[in-house]
N, C-alpha and C. Protein backbone atom coordinates (compact mmCIF):
# COMPACT_ATOMS: atom_id res chain seq x y z
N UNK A 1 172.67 40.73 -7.32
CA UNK A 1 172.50 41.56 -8.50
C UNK A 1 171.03 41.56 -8.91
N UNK A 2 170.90 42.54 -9.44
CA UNK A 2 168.93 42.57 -9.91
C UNK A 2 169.06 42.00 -11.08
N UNK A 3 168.07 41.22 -11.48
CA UNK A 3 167.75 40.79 -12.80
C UNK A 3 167.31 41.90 -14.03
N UNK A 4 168.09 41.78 -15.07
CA UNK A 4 167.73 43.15 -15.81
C UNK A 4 166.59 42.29 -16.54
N UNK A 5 166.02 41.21 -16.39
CA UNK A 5 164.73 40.47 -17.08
C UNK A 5 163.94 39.95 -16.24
N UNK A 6 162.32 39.94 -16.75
CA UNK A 6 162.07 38.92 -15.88
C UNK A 6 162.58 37.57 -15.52
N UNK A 7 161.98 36.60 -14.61
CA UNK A 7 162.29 34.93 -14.46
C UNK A 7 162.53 34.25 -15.65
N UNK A 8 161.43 33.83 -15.84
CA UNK A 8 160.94 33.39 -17.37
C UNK A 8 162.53 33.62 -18.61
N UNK A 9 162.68 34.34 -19.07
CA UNK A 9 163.61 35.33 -19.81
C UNK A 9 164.82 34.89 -19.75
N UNK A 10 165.22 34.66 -18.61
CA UNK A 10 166.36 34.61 -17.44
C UNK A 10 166.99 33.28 -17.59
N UNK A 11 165.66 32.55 -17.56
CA UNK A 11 165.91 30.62 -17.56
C UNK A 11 166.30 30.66 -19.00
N UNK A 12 164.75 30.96 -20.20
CA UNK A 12 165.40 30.95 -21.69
C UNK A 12 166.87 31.85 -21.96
N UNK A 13 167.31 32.54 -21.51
CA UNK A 13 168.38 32.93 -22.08
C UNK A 13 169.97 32.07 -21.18
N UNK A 14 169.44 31.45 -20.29
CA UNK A 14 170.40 30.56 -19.59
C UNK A 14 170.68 29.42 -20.51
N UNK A 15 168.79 28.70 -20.77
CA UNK A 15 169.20 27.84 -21.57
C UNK A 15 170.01 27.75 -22.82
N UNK A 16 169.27 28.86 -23.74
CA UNK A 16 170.27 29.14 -24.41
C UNK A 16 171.68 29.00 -24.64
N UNK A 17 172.02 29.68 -23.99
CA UNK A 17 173.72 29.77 -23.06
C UNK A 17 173.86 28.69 -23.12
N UNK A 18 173.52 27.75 -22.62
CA UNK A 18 174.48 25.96 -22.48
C UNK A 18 174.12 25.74 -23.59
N UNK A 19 173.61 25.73 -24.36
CA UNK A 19 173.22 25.53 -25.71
C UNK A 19 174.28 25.91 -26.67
N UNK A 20 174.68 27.25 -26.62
CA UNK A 20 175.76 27.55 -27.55
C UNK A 20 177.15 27.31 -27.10
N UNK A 21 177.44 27.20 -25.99
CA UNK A 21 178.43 26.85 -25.18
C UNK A 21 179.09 25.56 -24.83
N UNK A 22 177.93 24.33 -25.36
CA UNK A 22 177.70 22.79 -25.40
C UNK A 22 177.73 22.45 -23.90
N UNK A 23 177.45 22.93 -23.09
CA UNK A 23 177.19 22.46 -21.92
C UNK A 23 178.61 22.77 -21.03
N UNK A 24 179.02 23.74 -21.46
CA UNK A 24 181.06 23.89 -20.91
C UNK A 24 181.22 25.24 -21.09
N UNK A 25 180.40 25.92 -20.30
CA UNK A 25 181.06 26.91 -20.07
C UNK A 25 182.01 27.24 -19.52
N UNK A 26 183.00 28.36 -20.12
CA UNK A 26 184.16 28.96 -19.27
C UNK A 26 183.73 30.23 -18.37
N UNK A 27 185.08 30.35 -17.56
CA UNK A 27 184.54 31.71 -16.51
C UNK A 27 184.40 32.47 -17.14
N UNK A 28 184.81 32.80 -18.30
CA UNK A 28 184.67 34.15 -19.19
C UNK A 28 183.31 34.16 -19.73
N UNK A 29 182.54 32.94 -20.28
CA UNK A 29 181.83 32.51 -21.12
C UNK A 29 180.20 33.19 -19.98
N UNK A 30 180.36 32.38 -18.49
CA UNK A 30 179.64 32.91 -17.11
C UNK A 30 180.04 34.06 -17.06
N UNK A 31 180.89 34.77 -17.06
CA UNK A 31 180.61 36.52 -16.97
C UNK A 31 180.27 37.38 -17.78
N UNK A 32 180.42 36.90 -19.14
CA UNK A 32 179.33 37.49 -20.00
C UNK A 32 178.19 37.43 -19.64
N UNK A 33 177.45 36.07 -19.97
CA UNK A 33 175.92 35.94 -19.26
C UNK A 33 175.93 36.80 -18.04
N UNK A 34 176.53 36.57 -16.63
CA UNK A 34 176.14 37.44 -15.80
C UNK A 34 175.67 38.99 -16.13
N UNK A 35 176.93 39.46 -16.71
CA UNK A 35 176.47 41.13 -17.57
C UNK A 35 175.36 41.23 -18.22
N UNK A 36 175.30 40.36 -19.18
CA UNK A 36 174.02 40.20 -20.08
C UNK A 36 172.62 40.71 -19.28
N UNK A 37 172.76 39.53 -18.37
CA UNK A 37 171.29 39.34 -17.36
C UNK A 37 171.03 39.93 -16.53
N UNK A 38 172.21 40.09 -15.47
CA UNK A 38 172.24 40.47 -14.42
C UNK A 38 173.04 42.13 -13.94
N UNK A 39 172.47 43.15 -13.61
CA UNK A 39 172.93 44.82 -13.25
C UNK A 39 173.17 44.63 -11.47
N UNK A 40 174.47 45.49 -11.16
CA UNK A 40 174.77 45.98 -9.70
C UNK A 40 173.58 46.73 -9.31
N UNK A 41 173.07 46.82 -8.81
CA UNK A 41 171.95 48.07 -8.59
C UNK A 41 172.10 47.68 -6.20
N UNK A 42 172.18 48.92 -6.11
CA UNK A 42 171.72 49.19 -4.61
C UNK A 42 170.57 48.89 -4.26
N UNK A 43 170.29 47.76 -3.26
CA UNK A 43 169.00 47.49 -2.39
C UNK A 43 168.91 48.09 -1.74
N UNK A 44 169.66 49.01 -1.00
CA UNK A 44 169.81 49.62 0.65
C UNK A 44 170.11 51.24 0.58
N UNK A 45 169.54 51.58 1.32
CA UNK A 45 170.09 53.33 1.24
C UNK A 45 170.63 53.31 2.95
N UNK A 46 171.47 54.16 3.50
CA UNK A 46 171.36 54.35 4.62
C UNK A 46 170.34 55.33 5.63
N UNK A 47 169.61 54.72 6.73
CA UNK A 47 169.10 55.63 7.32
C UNK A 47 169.21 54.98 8.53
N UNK A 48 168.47 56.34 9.66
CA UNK A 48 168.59 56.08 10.80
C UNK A 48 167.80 56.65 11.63
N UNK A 49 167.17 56.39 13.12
CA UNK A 49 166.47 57.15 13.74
C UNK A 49 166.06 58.13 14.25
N UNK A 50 165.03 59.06 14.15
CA UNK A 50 165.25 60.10 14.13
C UNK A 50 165.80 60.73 15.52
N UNK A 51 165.68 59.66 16.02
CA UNK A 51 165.64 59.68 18.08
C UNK A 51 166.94 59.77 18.55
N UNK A 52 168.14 59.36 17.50
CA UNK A 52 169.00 58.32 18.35
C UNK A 52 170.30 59.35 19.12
N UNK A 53 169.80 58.43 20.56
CA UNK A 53 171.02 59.12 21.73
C UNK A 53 172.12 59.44 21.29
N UNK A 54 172.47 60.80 21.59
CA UNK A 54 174.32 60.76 21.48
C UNK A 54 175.31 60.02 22.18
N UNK A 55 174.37 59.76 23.30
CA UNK A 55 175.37 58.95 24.16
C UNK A 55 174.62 57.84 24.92
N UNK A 56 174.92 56.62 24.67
CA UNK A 56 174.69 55.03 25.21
C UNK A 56 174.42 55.28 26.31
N UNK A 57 172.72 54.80 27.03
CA UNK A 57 172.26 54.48 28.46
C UNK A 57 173.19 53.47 29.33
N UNK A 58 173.95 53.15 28.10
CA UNK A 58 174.98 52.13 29.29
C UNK A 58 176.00 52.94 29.80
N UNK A 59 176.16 54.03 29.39
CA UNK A 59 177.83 54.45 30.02
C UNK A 59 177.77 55.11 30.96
N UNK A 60 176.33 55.22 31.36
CA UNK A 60 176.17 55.76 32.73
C UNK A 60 176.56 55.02 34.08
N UNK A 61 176.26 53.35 33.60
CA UNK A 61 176.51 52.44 34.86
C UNK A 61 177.72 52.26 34.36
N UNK A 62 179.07 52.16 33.77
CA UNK A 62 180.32 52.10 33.42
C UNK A 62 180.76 53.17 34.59
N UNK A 63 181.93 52.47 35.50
CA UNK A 63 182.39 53.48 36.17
C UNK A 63 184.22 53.50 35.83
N UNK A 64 184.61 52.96 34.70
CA UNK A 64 185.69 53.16 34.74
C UNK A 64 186.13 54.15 32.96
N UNK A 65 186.72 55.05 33.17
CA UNK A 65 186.71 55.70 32.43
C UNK A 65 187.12 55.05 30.89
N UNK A 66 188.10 54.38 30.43
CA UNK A 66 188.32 53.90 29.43
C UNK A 66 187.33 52.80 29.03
N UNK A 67 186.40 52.13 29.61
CA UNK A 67 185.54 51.51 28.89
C UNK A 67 184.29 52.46 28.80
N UNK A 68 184.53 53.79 29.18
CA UNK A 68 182.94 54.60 28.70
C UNK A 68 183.27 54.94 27.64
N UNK A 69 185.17 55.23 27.70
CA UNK A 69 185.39 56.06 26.39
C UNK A 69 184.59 55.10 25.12
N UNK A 70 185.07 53.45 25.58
CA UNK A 70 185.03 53.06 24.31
C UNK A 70 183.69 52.64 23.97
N UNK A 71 182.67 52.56 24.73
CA UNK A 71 181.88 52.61 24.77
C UNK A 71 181.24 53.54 23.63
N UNK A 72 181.06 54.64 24.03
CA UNK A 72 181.02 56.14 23.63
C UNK A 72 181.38 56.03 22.23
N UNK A 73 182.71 55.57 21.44
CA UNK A 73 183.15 55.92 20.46
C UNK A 73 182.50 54.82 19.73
N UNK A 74 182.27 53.77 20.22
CA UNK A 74 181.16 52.80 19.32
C UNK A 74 179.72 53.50 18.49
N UNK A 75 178.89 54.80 19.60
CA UNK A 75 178.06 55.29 18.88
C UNK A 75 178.35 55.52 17.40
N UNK A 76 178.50 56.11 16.63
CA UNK A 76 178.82 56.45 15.59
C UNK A 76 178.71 55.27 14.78
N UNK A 77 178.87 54.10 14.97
CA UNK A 77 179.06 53.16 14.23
C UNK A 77 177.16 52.87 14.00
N UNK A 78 176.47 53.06 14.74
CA UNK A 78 175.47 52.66 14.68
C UNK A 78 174.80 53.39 13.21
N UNK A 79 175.42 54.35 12.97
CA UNK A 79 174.89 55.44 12.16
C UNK A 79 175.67 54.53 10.05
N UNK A 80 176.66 53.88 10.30
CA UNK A 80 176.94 53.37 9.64
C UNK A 80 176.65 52.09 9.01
N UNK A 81 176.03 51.72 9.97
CA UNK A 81 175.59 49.95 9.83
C UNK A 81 173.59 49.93 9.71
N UNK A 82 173.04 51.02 10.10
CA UNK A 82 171.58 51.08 9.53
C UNK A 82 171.23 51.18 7.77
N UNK A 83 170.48 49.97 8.12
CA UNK A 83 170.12 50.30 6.52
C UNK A 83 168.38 49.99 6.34
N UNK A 84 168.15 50.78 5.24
CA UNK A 84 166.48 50.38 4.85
C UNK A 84 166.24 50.12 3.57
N UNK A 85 165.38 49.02 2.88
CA UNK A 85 165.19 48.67 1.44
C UNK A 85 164.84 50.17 0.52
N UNK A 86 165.61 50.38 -0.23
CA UNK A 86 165.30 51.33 -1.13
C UNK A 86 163.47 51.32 -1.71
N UNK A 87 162.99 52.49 -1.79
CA UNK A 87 161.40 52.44 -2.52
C UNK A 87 161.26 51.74 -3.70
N UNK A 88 162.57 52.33 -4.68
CA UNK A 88 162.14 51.60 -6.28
C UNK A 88 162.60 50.07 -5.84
N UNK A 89 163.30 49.75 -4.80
CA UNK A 89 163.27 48.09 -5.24
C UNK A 89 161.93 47.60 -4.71
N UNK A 90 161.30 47.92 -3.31
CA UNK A 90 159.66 47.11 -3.13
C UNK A 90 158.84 47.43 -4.42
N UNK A 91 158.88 48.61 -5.51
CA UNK A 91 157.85 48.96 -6.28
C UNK A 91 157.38 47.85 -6.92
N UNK A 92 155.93 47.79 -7.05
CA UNK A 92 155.92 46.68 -8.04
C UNK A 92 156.46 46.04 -9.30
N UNK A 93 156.95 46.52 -10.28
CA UNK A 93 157.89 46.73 -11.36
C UNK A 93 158.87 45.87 -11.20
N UNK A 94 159.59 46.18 -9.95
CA UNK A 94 160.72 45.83 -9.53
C UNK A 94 161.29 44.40 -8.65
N UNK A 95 159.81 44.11 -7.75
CA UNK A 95 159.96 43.46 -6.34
C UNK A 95 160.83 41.98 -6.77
N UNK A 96 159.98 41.52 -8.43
CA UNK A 96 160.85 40.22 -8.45
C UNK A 96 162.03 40.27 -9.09
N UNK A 97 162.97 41.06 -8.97
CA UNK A 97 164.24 41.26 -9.88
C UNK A 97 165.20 41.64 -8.63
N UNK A 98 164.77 41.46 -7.98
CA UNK A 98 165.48 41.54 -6.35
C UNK A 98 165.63 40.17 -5.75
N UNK A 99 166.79 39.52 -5.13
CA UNK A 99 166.97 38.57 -4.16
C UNK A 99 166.93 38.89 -2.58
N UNK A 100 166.83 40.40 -2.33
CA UNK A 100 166.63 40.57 -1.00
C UNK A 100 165.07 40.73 -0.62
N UNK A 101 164.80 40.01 0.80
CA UNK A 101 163.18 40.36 0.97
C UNK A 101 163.11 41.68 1.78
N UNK A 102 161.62 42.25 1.31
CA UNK A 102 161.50 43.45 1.73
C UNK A 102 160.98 43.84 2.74
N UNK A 103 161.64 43.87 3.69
CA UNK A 103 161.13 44.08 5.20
C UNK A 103 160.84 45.47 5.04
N UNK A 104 159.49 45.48 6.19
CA UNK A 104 159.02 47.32 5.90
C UNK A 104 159.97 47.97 7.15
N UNK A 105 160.94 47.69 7.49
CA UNK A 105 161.51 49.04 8.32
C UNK A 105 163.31 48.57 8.78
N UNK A 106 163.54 49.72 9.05
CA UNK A 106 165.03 49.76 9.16
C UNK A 106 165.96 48.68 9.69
N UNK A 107 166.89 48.43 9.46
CA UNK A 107 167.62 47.45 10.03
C UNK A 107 169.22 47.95 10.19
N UNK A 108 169.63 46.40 11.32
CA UNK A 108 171.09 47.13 11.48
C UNK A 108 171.91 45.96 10.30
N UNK A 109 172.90 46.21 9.74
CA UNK A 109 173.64 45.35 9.09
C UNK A 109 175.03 44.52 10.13
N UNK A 110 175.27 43.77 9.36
CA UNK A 110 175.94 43.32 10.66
C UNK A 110 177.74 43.76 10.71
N UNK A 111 177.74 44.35 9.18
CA UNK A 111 179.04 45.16 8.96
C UNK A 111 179.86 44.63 7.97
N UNK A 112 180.75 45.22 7.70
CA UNK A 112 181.86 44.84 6.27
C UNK A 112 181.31 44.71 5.25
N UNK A 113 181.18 43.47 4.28
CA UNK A 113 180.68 43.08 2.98
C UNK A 113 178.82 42.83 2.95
N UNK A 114 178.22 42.63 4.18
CA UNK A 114 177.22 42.56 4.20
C UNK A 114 175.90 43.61 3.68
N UNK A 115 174.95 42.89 2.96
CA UNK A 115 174.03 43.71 2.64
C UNK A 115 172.72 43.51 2.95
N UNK A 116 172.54 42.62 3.89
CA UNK A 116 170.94 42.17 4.74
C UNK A 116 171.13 41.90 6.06
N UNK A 117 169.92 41.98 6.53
CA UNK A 117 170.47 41.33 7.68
C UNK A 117 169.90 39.86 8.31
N UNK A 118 171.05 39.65 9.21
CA UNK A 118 170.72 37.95 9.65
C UNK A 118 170.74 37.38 11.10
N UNK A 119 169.91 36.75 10.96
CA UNK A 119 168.70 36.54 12.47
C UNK A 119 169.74 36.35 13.27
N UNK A 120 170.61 35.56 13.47
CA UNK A 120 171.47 35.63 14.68
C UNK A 120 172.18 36.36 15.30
N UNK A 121 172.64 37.19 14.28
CA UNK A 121 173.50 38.76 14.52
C UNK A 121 172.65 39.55 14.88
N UNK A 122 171.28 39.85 14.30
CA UNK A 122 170.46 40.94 14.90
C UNK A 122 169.93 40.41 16.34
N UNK A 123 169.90 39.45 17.06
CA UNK A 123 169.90 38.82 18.18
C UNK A 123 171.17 39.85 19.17
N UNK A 124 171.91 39.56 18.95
CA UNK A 124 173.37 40.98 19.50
C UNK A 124 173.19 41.85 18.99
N UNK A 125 173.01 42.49 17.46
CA UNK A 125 172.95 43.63 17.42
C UNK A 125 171.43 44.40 18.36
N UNK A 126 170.58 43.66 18.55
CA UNK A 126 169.91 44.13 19.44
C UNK A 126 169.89 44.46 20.99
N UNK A 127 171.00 43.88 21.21
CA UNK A 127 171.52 43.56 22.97
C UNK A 127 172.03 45.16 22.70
N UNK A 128 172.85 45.41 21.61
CA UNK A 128 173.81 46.82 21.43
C UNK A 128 172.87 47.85 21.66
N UNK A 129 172.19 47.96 20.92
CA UNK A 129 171.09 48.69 20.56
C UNK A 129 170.54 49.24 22.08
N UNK A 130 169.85 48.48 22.42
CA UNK A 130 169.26 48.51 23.16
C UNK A 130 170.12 49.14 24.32
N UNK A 131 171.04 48.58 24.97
CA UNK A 131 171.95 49.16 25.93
C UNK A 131 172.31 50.87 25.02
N UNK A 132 172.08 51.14 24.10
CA UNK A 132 172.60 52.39 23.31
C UNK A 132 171.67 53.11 23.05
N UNK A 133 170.34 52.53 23.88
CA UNK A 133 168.62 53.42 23.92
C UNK A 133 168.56 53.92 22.80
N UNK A 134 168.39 52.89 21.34
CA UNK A 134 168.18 53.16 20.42
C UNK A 134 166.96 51.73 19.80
N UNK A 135 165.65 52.24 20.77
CA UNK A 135 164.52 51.59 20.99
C UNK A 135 163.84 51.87 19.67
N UNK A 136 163.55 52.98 19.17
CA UNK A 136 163.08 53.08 17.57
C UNK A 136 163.67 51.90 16.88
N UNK A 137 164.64 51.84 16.65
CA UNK A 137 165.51 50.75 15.75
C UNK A 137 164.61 49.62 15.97
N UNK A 138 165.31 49.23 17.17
CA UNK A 138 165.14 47.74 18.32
C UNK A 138 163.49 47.17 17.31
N UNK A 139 162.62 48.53 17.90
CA UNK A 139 161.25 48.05 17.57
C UNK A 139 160.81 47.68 15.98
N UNK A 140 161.67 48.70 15.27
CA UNK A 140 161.21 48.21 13.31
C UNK A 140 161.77 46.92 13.64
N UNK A 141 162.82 46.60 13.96
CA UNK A 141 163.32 45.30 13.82
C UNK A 141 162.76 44.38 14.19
N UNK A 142 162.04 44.14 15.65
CA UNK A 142 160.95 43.20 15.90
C UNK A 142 160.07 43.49 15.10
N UNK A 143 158.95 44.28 14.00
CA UNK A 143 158.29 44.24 13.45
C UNK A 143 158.58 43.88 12.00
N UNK A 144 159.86 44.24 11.82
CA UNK A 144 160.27 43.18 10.19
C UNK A 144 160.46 41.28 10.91
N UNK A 145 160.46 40.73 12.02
CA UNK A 145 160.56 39.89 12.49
C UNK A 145 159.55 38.75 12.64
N UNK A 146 158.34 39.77 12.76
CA UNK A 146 157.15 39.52 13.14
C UNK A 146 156.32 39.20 11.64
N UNK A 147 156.59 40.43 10.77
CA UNK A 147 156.40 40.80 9.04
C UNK A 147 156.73 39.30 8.52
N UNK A 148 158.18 38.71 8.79
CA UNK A 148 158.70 37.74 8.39
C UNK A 148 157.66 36.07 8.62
N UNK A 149 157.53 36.10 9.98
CA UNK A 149 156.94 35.32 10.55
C UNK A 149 155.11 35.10 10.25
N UNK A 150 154.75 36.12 9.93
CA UNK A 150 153.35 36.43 9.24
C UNK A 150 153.30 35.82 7.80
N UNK A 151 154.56 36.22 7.34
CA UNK A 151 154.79 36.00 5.59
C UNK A 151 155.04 34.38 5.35
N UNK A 152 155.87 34.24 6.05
CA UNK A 152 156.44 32.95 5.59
C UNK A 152 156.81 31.41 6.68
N UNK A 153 156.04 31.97 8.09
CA UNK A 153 155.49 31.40 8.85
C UNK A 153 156.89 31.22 10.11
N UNK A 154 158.29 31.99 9.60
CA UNK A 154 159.17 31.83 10.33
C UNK A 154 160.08 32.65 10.19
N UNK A 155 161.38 32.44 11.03
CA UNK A 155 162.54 33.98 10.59
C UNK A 155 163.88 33.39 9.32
N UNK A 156 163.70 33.39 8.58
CA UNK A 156 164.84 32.69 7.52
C UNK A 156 166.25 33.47 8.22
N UNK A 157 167.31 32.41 7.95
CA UNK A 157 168.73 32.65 8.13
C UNK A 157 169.06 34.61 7.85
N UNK A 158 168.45 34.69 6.86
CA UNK A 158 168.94 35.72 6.40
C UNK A 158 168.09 36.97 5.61
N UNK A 159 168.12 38.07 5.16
CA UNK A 159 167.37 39.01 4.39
C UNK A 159 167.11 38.60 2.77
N UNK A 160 168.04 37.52 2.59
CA UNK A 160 167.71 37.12 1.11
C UNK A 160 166.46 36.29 0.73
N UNK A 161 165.82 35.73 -0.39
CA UNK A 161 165.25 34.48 -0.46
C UNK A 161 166.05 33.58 -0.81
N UNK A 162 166.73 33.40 -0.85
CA UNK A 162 167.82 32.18 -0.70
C UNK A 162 167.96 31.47 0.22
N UNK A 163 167.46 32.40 1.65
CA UNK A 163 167.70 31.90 3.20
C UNK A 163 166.28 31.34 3.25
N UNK A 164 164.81 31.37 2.31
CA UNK A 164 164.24 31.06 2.86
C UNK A 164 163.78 29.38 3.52
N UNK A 165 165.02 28.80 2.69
CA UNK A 165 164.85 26.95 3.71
C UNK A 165 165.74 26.82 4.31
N UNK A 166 166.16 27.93 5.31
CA UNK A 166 166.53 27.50 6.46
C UNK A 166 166.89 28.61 7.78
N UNK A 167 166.73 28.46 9.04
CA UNK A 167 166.90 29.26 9.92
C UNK A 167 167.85 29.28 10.90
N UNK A 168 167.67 30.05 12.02
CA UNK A 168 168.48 29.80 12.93
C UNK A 168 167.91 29.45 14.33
N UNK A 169 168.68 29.86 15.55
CA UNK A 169 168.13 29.05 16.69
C UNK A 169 166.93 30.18 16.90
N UNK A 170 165.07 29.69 17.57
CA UNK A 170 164.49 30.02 17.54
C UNK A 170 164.36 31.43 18.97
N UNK A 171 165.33 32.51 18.61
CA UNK A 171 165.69 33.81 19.52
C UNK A 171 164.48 35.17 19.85
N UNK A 172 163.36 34.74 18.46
CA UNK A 172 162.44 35.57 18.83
C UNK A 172 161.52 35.23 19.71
């Protein structure tokens, strides 16, 4: 959720909170505060390459017909699972009221409830990719990788700062 305050703000009105609450809050008591402080707002818009094959460089070496099909019908999914940080959340205004970090270029998500993406999955989602000659992608993604590794000297678990103390196996 974005912070509808700054940091600062955030802590005093937390403190607060245990303050009037005597140190016992109820779940009801935490979902107020959450509302209070905290707005749903979208990090992610969907996009996608301007390049991308209709049909997977792999299904050419597939010689049996039902695994091209399924092959084949996987495209589409690719178009569903790209995502890129919205403009107003990097804006300055905005950048610290966000828990996701802002990689400068597109990514794949890894699907369902997810809303960043995370180093081990994009490890396969790149194997996909790639066999699906969807090399534009492939490449923002090594360069938010690289972005990462420049920034903060390594690849965190995940797209959040939450992931940033801790990683995964070293795949780049």
């Amino acid at each position: 959720m974005m912070m509808r305050f700054d940091e600062n703000t955030i802590i005093q009105n937390f403190k607060t909170f245990m303050r009037e609450v005597n140190q016992k809050p109820t779940r009801n008591d935490v979902r107020d505060f959450v509302e209070k402080n905290f707005v749903l707002a979208e990090e992610l818009e969907k996009w996608q390459e301007k390049t991308s094959p209709r049909s997977p460089l792999i299904s050419k070496r597939i010689s049996q017909p039902e695994y091209e099909s399924f092959v084949n019908e996987l495209m589409p999914i690719w178009k569903i699972l790209t995502r890129r940080i919205k403009r107003e959340v990097i804006h300055k205004d905005n950048i610290t009221r966000f828990s996701i970090i802002p990689v400068p270029n597109g990514f794949v998500i890894p699907g369902g409830r997810f809303r960043e993406f995370y180093y081990w999955d994009s490890y396969w989602i790149i194997v996909g990719l790639l066999n699906s000659g969807m090399t534009t992608t492939v490449k923002g993604m090594l360069e938010n990788f690289l972005w990462l590794i420049e920034k903060f000297g390594f690849i965190p678990n995940g797209g959040r700062i939450y992931y940033l103390n801790r990683s995964q196996p070293p795949l780049f």
